[in-house]
N, C-alpha and C. Protein backbone atom coordinates (compact mmCIF):
# COMPACT_ATOMS: atom_id res chain seq x y z
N UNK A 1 -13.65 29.93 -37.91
CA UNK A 1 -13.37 28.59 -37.51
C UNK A 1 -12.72 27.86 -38.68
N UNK A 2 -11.88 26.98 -38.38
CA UNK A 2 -11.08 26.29 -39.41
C UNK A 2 -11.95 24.99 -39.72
N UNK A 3 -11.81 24.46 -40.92
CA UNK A 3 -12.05 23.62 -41.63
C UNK A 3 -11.01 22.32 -41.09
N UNK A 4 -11.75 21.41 -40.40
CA UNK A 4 -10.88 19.92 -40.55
C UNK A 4 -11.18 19.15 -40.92
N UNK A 5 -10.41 18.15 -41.49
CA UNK A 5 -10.84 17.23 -42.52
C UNK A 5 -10.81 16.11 -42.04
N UNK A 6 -11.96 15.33 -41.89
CA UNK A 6 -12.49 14.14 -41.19
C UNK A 6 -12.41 12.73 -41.97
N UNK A 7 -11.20 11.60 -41.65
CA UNK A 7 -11.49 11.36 -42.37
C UNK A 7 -12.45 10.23 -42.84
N UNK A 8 -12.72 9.04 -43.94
CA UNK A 8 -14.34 8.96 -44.34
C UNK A 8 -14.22 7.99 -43.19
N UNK A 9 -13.93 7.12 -42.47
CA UNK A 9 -14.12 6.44 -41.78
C UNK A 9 -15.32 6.81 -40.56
N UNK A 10 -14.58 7.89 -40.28
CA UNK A 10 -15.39 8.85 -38.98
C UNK A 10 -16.82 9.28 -39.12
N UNK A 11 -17.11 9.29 -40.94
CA UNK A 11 -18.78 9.24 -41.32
C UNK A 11 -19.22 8.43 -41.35
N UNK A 12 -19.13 7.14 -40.81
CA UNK A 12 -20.06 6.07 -40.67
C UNK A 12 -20.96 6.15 -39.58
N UNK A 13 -21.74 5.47 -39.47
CA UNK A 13 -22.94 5.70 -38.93
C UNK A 13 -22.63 4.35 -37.50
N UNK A 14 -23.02 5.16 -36.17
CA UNK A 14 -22.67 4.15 -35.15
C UNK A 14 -23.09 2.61 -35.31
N UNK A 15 -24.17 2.41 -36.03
CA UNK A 15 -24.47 1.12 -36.20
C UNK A 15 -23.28 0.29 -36.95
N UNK A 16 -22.82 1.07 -38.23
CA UNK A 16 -21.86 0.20 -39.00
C UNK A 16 -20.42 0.06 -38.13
N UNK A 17 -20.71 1.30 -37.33
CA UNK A 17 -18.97 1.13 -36.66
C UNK A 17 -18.84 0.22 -35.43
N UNK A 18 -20.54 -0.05 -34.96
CA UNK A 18 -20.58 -1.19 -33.81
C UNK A 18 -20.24 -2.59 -34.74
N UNK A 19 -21.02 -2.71 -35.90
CA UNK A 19 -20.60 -3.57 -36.71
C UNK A 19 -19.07 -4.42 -37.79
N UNK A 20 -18.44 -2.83 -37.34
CA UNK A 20 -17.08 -3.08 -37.77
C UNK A 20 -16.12 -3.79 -36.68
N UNK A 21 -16.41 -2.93 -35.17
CA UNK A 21 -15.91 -3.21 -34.13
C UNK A 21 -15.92 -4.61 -33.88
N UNK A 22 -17.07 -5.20 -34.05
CA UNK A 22 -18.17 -6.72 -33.05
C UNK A 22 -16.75 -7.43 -34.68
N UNK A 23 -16.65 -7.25 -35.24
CA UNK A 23 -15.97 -8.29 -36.40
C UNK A 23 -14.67 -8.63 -36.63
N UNK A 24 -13.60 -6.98 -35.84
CA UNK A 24 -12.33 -7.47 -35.14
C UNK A 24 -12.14 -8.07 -33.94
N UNK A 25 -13.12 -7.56 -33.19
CA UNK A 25 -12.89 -8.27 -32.10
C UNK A 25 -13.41 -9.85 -32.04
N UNK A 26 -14.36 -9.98 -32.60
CA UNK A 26 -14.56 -11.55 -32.42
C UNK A 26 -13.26 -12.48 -33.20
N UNK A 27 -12.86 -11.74 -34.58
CA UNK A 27 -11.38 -12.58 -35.28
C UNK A 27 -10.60 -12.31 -33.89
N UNK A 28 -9.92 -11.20 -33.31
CA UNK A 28 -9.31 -11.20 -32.33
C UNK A 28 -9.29 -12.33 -31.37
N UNK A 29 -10.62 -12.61 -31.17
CA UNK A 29 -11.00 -13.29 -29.60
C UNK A 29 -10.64 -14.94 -30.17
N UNK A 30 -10.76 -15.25 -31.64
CA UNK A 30 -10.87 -16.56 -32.07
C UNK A 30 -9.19 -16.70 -32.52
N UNK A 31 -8.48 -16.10 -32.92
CA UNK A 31 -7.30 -16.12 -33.16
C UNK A 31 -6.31 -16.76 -32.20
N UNK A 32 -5.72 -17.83 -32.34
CA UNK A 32 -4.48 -18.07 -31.93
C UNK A 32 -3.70 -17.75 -31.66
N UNK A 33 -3.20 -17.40 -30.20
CA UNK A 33 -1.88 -16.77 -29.56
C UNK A 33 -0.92 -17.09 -30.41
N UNK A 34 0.50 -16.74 -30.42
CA UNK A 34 1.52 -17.22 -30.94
C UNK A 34 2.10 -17.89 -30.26
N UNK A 35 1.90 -17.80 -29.20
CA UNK A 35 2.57 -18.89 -28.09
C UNK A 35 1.70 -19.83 -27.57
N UNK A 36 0.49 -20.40 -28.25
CA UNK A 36 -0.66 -21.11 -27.99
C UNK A 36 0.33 -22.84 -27.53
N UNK A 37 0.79 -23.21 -28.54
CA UNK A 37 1.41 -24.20 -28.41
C UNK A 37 2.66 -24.74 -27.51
N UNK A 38 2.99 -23.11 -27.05
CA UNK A 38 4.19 -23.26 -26.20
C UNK A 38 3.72 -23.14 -24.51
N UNK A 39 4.26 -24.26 -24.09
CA UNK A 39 3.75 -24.71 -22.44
C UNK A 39 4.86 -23.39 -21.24
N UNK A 40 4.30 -23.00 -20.44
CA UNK A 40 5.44 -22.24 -19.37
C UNK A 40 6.63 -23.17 -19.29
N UNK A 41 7.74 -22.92 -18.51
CA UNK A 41 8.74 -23.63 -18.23
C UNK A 41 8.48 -24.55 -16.68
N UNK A 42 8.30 -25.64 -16.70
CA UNK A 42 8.03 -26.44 -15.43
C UNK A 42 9.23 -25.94 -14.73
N UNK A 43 8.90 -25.35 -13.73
CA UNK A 43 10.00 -24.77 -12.41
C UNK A 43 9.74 -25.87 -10.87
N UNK A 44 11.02 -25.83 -10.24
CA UNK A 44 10.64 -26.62 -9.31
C UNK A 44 10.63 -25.06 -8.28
N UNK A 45 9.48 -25.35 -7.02
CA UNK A 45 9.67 -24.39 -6.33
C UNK A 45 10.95 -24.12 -5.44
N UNK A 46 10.73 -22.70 -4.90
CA UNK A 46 12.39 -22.08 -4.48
C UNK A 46 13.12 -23.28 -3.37
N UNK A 47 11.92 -23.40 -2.68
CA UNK A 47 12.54 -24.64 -1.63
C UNK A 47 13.24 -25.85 -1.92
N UNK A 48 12.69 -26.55 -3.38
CA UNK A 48 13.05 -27.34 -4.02
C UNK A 48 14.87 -27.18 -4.18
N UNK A 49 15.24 -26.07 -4.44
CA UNK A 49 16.52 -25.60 -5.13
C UNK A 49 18.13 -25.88 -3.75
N UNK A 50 17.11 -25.96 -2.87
CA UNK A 50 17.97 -25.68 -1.42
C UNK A 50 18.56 -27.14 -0.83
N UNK A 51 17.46 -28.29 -1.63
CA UNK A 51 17.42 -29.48 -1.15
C UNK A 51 19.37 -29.98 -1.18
N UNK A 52 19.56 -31.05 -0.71
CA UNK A 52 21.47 -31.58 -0.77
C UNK A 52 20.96 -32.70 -1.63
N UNK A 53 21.98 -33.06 -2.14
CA UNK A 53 21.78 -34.33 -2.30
C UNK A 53 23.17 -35.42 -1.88
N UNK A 54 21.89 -36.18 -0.62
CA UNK A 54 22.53 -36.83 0.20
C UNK A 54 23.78 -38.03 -0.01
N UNK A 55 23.25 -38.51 -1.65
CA UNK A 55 24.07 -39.38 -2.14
C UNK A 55 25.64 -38.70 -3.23
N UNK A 56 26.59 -39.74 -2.72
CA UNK A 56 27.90 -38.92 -3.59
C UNK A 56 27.98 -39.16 -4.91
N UNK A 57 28.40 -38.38 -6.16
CA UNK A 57 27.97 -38.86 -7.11
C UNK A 57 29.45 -39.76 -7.88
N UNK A 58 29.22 -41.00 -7.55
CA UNK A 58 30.54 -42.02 -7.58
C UNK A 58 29.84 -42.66 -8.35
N UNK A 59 30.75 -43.62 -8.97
CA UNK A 59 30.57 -44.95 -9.78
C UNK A 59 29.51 -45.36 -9.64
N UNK A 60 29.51 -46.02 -8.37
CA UNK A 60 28.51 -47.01 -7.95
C UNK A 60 27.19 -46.07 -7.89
N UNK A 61 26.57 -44.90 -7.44
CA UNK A 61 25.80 -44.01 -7.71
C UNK A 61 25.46 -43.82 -9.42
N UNK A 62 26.34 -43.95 -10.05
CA UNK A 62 26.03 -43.63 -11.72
C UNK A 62 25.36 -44.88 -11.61
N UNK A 63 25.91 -45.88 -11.76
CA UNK A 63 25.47 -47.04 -12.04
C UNK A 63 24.24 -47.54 -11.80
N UNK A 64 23.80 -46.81 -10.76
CA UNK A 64 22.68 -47.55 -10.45
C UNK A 64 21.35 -46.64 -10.66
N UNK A 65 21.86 -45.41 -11.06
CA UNK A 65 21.11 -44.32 -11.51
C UNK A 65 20.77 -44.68 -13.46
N UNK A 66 22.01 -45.24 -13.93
CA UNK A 66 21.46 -46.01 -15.26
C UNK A 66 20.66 -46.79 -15.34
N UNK A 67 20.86 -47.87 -14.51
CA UNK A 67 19.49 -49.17 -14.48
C UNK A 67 18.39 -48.57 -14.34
N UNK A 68 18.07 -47.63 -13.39
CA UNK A 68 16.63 -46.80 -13.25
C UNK A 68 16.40 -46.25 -14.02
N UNK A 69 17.48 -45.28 -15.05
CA UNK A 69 16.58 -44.29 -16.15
C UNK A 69 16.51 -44.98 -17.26
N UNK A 70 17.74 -46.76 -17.55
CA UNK A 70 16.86 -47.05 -18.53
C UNK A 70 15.60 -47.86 -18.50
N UNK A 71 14.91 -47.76 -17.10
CA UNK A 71 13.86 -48.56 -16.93
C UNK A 71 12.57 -47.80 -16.84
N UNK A 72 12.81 -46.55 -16.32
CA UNK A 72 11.82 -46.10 -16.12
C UNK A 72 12.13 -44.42 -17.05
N UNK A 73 12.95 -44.20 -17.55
CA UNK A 73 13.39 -42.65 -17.97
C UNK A 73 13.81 -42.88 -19.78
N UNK A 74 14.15 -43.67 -20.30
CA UNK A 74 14.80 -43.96 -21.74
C UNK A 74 14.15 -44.34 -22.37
N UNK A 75 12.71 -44.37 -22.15
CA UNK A 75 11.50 -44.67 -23.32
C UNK A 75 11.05 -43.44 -23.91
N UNK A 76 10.88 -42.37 -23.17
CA UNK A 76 10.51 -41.21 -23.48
C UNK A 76 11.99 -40.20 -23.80
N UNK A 77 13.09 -39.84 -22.59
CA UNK A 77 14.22 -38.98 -22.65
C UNK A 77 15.10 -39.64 -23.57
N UNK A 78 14.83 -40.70 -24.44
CA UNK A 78 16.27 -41.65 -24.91
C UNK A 78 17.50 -42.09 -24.01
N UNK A 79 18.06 -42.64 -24.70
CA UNK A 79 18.98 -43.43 -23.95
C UNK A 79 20.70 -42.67 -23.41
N UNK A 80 20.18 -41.38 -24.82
CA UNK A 80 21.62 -40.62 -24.12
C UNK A 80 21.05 -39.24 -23.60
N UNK A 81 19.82 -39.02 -23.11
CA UNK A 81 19.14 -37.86 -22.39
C UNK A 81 18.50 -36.69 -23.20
N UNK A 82 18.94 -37.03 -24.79
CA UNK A 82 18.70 -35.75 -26.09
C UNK A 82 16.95 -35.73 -25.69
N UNK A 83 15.96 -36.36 -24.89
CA UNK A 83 14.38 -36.22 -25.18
C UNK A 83 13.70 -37.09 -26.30
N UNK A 84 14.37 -37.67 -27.15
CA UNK A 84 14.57 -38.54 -28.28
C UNK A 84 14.29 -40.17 -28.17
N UNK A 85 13.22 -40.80 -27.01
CA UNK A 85 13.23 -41.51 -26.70
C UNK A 85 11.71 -42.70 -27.76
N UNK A 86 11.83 -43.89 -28.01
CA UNK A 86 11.01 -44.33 -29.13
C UNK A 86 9.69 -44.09 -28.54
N UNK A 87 9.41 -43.88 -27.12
CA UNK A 87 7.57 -43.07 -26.89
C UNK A 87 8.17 -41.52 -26.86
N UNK A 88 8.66 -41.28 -27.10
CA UNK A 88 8.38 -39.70 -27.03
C UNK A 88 7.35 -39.20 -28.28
N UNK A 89 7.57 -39.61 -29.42
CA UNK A 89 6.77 -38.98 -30.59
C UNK A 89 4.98 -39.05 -30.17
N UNK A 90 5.01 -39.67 -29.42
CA UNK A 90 3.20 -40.51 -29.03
C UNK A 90 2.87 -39.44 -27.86
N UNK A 91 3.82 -38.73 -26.97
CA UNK A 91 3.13 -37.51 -25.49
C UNK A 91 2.60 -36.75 -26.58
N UNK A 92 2.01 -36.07 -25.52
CA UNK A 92 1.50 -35.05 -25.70
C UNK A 92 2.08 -33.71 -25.44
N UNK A 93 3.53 -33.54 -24.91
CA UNK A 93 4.43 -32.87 -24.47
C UNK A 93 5.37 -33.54 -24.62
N UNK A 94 6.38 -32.93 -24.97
CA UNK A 94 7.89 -33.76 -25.57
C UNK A 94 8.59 -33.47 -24.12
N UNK A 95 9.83 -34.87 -24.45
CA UNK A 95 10.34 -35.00 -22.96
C UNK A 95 11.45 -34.28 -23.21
N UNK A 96 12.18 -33.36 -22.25
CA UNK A 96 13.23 -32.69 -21.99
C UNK A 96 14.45 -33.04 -22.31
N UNK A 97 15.36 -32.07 -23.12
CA UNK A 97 16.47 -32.90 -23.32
C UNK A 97 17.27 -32.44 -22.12
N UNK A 98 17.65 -33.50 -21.45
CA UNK A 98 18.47 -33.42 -19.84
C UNK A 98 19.24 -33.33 -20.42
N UNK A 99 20.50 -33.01 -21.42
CA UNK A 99 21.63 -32.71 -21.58
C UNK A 99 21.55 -31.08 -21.66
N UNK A 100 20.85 -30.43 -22.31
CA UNK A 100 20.70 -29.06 -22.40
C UNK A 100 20.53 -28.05 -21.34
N UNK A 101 21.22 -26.97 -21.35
CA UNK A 101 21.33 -26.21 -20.41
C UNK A 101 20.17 -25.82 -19.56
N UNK A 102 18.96 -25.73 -20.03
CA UNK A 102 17.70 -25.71 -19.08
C UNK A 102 17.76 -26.65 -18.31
N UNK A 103 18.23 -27.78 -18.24
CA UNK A 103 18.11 -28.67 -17.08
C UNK A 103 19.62 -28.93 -16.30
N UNK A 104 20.46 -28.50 -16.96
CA UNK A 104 22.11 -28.83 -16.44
C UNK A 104 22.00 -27.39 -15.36
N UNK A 105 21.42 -26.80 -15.31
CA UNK A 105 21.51 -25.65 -14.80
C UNK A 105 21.16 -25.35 -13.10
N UNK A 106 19.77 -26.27 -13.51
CA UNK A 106 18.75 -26.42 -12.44
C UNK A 106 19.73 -27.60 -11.53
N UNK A 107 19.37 -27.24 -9.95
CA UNK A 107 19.78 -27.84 -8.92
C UNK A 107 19.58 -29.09 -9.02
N UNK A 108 20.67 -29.74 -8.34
CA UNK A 108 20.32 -31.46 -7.36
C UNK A 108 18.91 -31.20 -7.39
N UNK A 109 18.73 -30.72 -6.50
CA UNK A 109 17.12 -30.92 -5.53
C UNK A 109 16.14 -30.49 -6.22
N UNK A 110 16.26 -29.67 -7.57
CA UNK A 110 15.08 -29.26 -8.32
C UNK A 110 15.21 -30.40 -9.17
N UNK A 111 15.81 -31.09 -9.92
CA UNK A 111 15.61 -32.02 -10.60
C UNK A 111 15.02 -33.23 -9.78
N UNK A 112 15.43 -33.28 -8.55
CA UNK A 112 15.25 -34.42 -7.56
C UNK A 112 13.89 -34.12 -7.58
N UNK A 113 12.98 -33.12 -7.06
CA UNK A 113 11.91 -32.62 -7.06
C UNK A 113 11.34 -32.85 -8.01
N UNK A 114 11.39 -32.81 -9.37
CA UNK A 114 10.64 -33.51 -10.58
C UNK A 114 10.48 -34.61 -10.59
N UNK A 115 11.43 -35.60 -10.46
CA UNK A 115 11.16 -36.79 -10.29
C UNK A 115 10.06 -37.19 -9.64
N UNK A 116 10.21 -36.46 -7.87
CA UNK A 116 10.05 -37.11 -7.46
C UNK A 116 8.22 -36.56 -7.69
N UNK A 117 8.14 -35.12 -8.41
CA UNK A 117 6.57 -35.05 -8.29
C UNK A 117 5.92 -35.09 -9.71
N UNK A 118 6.81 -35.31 -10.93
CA UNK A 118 6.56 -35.69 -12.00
C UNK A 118 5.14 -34.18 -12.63
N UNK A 119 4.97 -34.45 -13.89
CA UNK A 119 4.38 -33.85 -14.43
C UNK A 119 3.73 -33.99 -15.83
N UNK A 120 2.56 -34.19 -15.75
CA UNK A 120 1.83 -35.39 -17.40
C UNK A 120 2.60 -34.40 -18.18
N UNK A 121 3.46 -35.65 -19.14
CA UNK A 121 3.22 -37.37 -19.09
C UNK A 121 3.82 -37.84 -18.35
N UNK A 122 5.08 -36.74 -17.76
CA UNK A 122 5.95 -37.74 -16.90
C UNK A 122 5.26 -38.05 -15.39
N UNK A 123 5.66 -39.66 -15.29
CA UNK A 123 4.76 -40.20 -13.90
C UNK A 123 5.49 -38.95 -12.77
N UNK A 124 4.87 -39.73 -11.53
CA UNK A 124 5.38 -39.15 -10.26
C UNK A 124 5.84 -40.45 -9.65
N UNK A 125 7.39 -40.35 -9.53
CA UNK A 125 8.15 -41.52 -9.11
C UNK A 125 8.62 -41.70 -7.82
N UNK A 126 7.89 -40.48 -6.93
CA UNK A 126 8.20 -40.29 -5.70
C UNK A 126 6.81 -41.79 -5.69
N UNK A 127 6.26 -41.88 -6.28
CA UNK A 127 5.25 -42.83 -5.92
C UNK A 127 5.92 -44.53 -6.13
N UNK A 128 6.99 -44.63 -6.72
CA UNK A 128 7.56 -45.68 -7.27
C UNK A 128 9.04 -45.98 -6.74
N UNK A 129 9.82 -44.82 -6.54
CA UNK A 129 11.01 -44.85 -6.26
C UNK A 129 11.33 -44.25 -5.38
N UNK A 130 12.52 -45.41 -4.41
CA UNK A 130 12.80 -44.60 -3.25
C UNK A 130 13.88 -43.39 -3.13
N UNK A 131 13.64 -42.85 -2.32
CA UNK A 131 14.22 -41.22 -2.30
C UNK A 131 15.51 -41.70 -2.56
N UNK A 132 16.21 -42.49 -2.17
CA UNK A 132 17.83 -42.84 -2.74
C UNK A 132 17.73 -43.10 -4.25
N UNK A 133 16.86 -43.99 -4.58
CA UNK A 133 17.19 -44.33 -6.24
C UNK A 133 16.78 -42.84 -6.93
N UNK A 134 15.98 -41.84 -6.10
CA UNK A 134 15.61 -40.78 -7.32
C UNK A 134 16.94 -40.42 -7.29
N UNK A 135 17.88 -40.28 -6.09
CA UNK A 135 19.16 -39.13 -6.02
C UNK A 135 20.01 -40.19 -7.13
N UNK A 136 19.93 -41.11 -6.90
CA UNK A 136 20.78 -42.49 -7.91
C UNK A 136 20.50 -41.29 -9.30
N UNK A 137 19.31 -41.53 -9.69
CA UNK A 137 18.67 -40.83 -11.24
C UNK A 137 19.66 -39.59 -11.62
N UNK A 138 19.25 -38.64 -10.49
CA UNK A 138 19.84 -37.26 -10.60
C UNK A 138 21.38 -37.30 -11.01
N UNK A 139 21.89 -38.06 -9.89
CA UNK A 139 23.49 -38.81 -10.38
C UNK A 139 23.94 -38.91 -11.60
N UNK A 140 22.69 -39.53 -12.21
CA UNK A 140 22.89 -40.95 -13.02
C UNK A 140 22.69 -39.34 -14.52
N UNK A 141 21.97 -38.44 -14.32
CA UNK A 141 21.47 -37.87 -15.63
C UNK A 141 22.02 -36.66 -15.65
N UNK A 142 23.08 -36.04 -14.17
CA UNK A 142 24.42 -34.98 -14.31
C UNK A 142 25.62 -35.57 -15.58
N UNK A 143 25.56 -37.36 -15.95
CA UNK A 143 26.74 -37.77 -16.28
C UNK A 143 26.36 -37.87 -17.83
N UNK A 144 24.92 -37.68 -18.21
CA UNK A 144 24.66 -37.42 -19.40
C UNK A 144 24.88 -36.23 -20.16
N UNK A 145 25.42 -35.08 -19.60
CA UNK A 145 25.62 -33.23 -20.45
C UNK A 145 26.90 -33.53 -20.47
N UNK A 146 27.36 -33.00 -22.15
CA UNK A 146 28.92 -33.03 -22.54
C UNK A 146 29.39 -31.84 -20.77
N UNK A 147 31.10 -32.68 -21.07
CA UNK A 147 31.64 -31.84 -20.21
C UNK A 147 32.34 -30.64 -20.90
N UNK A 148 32.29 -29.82 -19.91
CA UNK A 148 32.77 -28.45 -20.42
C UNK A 148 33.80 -28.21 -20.24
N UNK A 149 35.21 -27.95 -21.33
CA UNK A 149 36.44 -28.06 -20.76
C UNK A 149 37.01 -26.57 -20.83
């Protein structure tokens, strides 16, 4: 029979190796994900994506989609949509920069859908605003992402 060489770890005695075990795993169990701080991506559901939006996005539609986001949207998103708004530093979740491709991306009706069902900190404005002024918003925050030439 051959000689194998064990090595010293494997001579410990089950008590010390239950004792070694119980001491990674509890650092394990207490340790901080790396993604502890990072939230999923708020998705609107698939149905959400299908929605029209009923209003055309004209002048008079921008316009009136500004008065609303700087009343109710430019405290937190800022005033040119960067998320940069003078309460933003105070959430508890930073507000979205609507110019950036994660949100330029997403549909009429999925953005319409946030609005309208919000998500702490942001209110739910389906509770505040009528289904025309949210599409006004949506309007109003397509005209905030540089254009792409």
């Amino acid at each position: 029979m051959r000689n194998v060489h064990v090595p010293r770890a494997a001579h410990l005695g089950g008590g010390a190796l239950a004792l070694l075990f119980s001491v990674f795993a509890v650092g394990a169990r207490n340790a901080p994900a790396a993604d502890d701080h990072a939230s999923p991506p708020w998705r609107a559901p698939a149905r959400a994506a299908n929605l029209r939006n009923p209003v055309p996005p004209d002048d008079a539609s921008r316009a009136a989609g500004k008065s609303l986001y700087a009343r109710e949207c430019a405290n937190c998103h800022g005033e040119s949509g960067k998320g940069n708004g003078p309460d933003a530093a105070d959430l508890s979740h930073p507000p979205s920069d609507l110019t950036a491709s994660p949100t330029t991306r997403q549909t009429d009706g999925e953005l319409y859908w946030k609005l309208t069902e919000g998500k702490r900190p942001m209110p739910r404005f389906g509770r505040t605003l009528t289904d025309e002024q949210r599409w006004h918003v949506v309007n109003y925050i397509r005209s905030l992402a540089p254009r792409n030439n």
